[in-house]
C-alpha atoms as a PDB file:
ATOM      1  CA  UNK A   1       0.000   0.000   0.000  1.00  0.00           C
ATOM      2  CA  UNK A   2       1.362   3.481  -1.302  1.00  0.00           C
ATOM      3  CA  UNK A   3       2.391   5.070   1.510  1.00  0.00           C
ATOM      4  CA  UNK A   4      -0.089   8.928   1.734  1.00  0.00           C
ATOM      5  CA  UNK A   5       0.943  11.918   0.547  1.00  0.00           C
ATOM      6  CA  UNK A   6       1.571  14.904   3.040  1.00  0.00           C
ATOM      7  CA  UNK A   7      -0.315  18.163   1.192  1.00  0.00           C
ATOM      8  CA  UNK A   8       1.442  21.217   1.756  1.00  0.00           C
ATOM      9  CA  UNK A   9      -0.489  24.275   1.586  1.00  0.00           C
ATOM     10  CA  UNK A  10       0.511  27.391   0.571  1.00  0.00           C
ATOM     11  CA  UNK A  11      -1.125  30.876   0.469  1.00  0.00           C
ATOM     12  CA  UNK A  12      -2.744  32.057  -3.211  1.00  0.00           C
ATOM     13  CA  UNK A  13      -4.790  33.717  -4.918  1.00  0.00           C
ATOM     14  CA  UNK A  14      -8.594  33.376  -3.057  1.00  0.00           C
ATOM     15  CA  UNK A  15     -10.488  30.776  -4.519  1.00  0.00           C
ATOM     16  CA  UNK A  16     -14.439  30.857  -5.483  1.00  0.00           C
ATOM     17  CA  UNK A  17     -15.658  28.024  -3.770  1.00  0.00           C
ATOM     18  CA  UNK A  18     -18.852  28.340  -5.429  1.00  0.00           C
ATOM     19  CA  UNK A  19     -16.840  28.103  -8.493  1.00  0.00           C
ATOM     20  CA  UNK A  20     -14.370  25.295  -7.891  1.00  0.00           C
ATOM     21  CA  UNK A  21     -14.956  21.982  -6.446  1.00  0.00           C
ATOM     22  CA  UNK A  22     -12.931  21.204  -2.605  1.00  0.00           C
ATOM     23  CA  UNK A  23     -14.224  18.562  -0.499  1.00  0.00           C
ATOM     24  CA  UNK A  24     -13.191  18.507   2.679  1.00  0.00           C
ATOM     25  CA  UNK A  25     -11.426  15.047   4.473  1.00  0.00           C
ATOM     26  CA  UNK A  26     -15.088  13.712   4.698  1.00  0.00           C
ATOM     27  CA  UNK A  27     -15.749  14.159   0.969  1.00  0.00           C
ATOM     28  CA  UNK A  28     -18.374  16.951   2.086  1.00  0.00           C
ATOM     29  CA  UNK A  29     -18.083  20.340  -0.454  1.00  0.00           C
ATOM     30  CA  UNK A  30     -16.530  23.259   1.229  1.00  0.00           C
ATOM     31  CA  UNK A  31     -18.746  26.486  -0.038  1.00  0.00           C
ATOM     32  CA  UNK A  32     -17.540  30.296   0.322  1.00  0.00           C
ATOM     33  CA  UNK A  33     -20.230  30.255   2.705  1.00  0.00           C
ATOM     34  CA  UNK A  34     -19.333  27.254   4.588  1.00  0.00           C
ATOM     35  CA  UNK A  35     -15.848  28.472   4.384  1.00  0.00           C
ATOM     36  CA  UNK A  36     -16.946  31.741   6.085  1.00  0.00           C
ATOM     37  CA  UNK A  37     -19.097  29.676   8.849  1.00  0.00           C
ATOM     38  CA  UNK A  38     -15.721  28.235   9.787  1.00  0.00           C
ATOM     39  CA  UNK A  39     -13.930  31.356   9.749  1.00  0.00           C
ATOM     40  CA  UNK A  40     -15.792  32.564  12.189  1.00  0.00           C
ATOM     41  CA  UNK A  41     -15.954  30.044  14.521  1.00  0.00           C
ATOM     42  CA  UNK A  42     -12.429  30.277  14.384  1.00  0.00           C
ATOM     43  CA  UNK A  43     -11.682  33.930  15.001  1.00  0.00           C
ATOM     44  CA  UNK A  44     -13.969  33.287  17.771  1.00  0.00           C
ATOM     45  CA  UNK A  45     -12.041  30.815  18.989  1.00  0.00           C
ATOM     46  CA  UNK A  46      -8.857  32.792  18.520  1.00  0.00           C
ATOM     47  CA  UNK A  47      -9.978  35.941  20.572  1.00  0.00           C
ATOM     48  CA  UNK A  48      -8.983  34.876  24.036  1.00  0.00           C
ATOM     49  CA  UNK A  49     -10.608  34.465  27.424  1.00  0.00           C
ATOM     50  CA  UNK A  50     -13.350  36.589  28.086  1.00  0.00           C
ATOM     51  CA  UNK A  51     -12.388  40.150  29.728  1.00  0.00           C
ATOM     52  CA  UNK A  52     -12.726  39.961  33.644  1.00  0.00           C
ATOM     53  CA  UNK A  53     -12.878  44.040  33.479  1.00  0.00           C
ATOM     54  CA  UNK A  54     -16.016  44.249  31.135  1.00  0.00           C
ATOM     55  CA  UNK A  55     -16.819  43.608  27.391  1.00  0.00           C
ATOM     56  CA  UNK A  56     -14.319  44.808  24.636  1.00  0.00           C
ATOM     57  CA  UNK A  57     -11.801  46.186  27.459  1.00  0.00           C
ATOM     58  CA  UNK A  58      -8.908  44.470  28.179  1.00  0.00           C
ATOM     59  CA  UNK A  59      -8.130  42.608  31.981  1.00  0.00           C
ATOM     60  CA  UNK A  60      -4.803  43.859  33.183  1.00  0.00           C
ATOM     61  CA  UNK A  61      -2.305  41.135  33.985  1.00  0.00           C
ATOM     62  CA  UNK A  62      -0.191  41.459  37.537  1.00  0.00           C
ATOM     63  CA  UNK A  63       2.917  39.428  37.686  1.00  0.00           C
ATOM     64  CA  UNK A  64       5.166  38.351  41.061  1.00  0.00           C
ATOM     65  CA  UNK A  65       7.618  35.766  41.575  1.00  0.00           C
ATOM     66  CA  UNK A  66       7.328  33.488  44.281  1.00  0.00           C
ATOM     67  CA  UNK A  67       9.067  30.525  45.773  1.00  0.00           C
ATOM     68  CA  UNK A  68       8.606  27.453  44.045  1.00  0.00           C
ATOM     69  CA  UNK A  69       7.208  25.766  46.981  1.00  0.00           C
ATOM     70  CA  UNK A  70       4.185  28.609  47.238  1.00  0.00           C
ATOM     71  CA  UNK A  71       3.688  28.311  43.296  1.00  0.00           C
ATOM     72  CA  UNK A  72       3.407  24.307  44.296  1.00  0.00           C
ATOM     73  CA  UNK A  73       0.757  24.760  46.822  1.00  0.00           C
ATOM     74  CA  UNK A  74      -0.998  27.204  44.916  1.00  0.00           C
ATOM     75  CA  UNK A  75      -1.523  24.935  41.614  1.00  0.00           C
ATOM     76  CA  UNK A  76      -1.854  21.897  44.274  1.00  0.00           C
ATOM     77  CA  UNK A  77      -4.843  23.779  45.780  1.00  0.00           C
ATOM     78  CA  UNK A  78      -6.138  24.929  42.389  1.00  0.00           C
ATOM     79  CA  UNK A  79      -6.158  20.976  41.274  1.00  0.00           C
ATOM     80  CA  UNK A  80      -8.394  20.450  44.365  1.00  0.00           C
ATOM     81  CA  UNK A  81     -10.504  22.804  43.927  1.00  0.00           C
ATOM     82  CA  UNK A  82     -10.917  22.166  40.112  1.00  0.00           C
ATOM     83  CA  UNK A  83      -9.877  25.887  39.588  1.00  0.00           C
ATOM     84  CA  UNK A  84      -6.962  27.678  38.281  1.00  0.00           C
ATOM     85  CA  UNK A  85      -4.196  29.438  39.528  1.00  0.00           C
ATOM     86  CA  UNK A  86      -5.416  32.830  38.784  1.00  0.00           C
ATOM     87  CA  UNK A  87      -8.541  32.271  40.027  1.00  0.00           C
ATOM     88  CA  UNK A  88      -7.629  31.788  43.691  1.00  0.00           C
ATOM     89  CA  UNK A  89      -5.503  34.358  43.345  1.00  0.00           C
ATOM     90  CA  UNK A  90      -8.490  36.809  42.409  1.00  0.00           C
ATOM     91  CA  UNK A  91      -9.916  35.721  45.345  1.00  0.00           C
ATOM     92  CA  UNK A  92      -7.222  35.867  47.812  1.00  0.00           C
ATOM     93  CA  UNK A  93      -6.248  39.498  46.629  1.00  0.00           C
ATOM     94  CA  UNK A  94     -10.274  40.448  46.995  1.00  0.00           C
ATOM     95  CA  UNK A  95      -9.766  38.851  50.218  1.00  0.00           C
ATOM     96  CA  UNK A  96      -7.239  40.860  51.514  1.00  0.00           C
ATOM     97  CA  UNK A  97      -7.705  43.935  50.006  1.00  0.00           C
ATOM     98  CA  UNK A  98     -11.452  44.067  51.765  1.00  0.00           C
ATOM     99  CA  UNK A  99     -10.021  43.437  54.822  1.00  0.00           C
END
């Protein structure tokens, strides 16, 4: 058995799907407007987390090193808690700024 073929794709000219036959790997026909559909969902995909600050504004990051054995315990806790890192650390700043 002939051993398949890698394709290597390269950027073009834009083709008119409408116009020229591509089926995808399931042999279904990829349309401008299917094409577009995918787009999308892709550039929604590619946007990032959600803003923490408010819609179309941008969460500022805060950074601080700490000893390894803290950042341990911290993702340790975060494991157990089925949370992440930065999310106990939200709370734990809220915490202790309220107090």
């Amino acid at each position: 058995m002939a051993k398949k073929q890698r394709v290597k794709y390269v950027w073009g000219q834009d083709v008119d799907l409408n116009k020229t036959i591509v089926l995808d790997k399931q042999g279904n026909r990829l349309t401008n407007a299917r094409a577009e559909k995918i787009s999308q969902e892709i550039i929604k995909q590619a946007t990032g987390r959600p803003s923490l600050t408010g819609p179309r504004k941008v969460s500022p990051e805060i950074k601080a090193r700490v000893p390894q054995k803290l950042k341990v315990r911290l993702e340790r806790e975060a494991r157990r808690r089925g949370e992440t890192p930065s999310v106990l650390i939200r709370e734990a700043l809220e915490s202790f700024l309220s107090a």
